[in-house]
N, C-alpha and C. Protein backbone atom coordinates (compact mmCIF):
# COMPACT_ATOMS: atom_id res chain seq x y z
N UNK A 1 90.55 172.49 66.44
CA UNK A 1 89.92 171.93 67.62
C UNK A 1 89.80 173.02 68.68
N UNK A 2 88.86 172.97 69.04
CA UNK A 2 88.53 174.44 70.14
C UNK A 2 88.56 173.72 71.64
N UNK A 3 89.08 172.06 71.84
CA UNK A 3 89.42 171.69 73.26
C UNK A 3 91.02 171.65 73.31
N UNK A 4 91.43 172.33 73.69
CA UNK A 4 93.05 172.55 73.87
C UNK A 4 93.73 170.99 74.39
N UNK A 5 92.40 170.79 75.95
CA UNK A 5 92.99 169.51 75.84
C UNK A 5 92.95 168.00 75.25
N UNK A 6 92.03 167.90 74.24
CA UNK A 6 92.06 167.11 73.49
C UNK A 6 93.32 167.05 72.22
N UNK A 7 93.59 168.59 71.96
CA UNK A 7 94.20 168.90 71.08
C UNK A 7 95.75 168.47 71.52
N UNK A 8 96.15 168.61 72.80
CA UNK A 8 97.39 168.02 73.46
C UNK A 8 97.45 166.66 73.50
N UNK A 9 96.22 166.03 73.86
CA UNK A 9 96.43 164.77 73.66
C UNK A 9 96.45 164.31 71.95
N UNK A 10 96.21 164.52 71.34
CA UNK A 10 96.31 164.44 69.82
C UNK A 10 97.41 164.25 68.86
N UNK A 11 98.15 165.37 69.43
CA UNK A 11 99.62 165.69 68.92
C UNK A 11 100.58 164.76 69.39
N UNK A 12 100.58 164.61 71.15
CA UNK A 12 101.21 163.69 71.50
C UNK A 12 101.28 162.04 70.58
N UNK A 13 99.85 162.02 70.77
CA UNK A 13 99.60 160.56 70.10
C UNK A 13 100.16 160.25 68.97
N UNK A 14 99.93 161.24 68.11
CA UNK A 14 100.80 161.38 66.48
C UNK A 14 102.11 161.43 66.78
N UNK A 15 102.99 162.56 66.93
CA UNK A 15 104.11 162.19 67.36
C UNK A 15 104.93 161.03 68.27
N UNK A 16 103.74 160.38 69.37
CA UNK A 16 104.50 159.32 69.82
C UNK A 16 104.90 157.96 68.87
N UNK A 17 103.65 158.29 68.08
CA UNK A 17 103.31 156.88 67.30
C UNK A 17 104.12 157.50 65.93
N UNK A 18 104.60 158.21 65.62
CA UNK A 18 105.97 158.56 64.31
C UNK A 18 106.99 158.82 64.90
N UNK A 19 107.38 158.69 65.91
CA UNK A 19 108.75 158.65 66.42
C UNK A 19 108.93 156.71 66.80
N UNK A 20 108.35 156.42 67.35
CA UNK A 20 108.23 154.54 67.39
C UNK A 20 107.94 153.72 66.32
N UNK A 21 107.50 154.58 65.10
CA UNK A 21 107.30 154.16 63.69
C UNK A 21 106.45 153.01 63.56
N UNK A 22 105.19 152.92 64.49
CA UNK A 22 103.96 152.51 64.09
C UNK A 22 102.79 153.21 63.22
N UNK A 23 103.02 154.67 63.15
CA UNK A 23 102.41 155.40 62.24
C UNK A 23 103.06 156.10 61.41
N UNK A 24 103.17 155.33 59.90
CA UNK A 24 103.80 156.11 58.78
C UNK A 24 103.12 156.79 58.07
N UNK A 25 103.04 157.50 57.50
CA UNK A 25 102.39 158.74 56.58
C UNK A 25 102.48 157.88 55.01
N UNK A 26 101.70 157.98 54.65
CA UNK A 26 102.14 157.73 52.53
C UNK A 26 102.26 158.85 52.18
N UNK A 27 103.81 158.51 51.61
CA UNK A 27 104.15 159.76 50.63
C UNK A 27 103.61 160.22 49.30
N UNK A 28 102.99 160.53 48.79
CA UNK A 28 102.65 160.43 47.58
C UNK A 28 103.66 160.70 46.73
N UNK A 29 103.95 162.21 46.88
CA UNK A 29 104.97 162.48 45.75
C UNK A 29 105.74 163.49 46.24
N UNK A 30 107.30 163.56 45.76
CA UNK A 30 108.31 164.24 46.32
C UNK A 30 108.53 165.56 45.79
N UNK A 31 108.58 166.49 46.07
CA UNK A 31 109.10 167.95 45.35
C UNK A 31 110.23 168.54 45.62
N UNK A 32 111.17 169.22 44.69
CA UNK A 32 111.90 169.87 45.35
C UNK A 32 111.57 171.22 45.57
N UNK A 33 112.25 172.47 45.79
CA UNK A 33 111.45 173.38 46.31
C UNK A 33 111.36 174.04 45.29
N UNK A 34 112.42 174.00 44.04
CA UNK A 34 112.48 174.50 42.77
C UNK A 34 111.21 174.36 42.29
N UNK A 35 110.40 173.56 42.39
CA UNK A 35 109.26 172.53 41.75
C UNK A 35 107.82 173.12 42.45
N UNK A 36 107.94 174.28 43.21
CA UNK A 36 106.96 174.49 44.17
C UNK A 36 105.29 174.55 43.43
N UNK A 37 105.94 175.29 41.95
CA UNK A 37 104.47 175.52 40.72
C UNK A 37 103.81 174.02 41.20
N UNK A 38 104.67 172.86 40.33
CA UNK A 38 104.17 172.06 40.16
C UNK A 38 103.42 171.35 41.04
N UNK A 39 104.22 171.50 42.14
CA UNK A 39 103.62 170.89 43.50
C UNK A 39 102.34 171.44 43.49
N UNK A 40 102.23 172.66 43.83
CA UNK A 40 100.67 173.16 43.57
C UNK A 40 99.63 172.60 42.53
N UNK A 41 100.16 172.38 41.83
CA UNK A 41 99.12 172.33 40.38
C UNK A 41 98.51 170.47 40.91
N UNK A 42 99.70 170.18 41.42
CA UNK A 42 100.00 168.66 41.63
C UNK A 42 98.66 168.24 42.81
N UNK A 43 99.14 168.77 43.83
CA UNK A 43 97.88 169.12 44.95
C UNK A 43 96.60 169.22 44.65
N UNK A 44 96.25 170.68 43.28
CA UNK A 44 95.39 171.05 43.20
C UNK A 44 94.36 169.80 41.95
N UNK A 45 95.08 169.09 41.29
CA UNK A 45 94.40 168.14 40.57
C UNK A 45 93.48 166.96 41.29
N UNK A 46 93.56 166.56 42.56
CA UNK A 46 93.43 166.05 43.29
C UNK A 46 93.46 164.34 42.79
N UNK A 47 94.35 164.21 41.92
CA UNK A 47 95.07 162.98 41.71
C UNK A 47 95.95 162.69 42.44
N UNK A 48 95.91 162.24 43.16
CA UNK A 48 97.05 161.83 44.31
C UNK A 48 96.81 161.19 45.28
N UNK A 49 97.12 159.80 46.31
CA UNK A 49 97.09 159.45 47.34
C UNK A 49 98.02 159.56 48.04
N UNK A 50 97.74 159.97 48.92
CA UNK A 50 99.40 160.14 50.24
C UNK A 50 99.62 162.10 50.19
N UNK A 51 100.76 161.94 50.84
CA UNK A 51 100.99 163.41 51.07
C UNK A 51 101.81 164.31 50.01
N UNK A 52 102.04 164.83 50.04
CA UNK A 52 102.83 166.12 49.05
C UNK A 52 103.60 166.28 49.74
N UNK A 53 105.36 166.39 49.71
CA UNK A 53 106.39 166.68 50.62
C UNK A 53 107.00 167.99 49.72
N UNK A 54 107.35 168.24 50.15
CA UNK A 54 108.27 169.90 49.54
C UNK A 54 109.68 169.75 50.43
N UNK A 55 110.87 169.14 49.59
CA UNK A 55 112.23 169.01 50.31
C UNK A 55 112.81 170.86 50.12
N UNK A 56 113.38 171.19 51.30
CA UNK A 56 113.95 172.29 50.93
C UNK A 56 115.07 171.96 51.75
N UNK A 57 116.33 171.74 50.64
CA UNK A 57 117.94 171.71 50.83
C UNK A 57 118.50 173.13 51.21
């Protein structure tokens, strides 16, 4: 976004609304970080709804 202040208001909005947990994300599928190939390959098939998470313990 090339309006900075739209872009502030944006972020706010997302973060206000996932911290009050009216806006949840779908997870699609979990990775660990060991798993990073797969995750990629996983991404790149574009079989998937929701997000790609990469846990790093």
């Amino acid at each position: 976004m090339k309006d900075a202040e739209a872009l502030k208001e944006a972020k706010e909005y997302i973060f206000k609304h996932l911290v009050d947990g009216t806006l949840k994300p779908k997870i699609g599928k979990v990775f660990a970080l060991d798993q990073i190939v797969e995750a990629h390959r996983f991404m790149d098939s574009n079989d998937h709804i929701g997000k790609i998470v990469v846990k790093i313990e």
